[in-house]
Protein backbone atom coordinates (compact mmCIF):
# COMPACT_ATOMS: atom_id res chain seq x y z
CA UNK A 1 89.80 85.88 106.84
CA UNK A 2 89.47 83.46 109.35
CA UNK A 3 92.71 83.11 111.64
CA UNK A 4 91.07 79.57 113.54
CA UNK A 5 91.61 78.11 109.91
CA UNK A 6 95.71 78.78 109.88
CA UNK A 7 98.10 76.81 111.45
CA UNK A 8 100.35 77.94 114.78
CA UNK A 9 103.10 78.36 111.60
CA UNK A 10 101.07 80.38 109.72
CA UNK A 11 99.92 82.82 112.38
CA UNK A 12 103.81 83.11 113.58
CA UNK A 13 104.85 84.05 110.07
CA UNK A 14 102.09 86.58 110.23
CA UNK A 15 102.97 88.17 113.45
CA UNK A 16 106.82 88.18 112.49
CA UNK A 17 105.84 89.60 109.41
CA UNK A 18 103.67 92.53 111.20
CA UNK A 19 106.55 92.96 113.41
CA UNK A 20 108.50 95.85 111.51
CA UNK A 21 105.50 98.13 110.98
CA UNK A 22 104.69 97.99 114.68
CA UNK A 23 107.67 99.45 115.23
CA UNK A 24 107.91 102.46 113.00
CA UNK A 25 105.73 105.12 112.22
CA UNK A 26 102.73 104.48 109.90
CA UNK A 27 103.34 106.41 106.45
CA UNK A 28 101.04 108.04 104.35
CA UNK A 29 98.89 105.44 102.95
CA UNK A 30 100.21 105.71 98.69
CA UNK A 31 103.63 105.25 100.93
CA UNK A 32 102.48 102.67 103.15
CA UNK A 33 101.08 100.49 100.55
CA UNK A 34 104.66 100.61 98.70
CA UNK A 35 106.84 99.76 101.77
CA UNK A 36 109.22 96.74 101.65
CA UNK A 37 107.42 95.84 104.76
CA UNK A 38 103.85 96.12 103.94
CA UNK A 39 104.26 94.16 100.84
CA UNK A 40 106.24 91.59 102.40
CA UNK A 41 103.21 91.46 104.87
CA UNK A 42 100.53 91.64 102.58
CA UNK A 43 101.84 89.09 100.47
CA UNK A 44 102.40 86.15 102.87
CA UNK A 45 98.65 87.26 104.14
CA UNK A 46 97.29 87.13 100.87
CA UNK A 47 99.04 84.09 99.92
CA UNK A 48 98.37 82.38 103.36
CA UNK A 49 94.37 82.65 102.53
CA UNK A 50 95.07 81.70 98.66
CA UNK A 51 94.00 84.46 97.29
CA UNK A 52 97.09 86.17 95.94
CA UNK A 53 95.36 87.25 92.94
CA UNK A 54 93.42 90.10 94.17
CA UNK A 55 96.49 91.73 95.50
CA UNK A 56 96.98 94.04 92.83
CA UNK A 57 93.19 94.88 92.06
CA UNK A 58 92.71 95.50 96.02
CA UNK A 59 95.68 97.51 96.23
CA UNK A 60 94.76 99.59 93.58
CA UNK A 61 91.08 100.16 94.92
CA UNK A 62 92.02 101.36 97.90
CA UNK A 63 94.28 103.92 96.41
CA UNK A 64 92.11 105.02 94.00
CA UNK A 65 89.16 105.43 96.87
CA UNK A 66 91.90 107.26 98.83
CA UNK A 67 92.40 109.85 95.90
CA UNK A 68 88.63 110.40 95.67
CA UNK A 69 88.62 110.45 98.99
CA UNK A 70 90.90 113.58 98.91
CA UNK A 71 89.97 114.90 95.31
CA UNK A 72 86.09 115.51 96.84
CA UNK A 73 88.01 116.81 100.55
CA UNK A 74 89.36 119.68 98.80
């Protein structure tokens, strides 16, 4: 992702969007991932780049990693 590609609009939207989750605590990461914020976030990022479609499939990797993660941890 290459922010010298968006425009000044873009990159404000991002940053506004950010905003919120700068100024709370981060969550557990399951949690995280399902916060109003973070998917407001995520979304506008994702959809900013065009590639919307591998929301879902990304999100879902990274969980499942994270429960590996933990799963092999313990």
């Amino acid at each position: 992702m290459n922010p010298n590609i968006l425009t000044d609009e873009q990159k404000l939207q991002i940053v506004e969007l950010f905003r919120p989750m700068m100024q709370r605590n981060r969550l557990p990461l399951e949690q995280e991932l399902e916060s109003a914020d973070r998917i407001a976030f995520e979304n506008a990022l994702m959809g900013i780049y065009g590639i919307s479609e591998y929301y879902e499939p990304i999100k879902n990797s990274l969980k499942q990693l994270y429960r590996i993660r933990f799963a092999v941890k313990d």
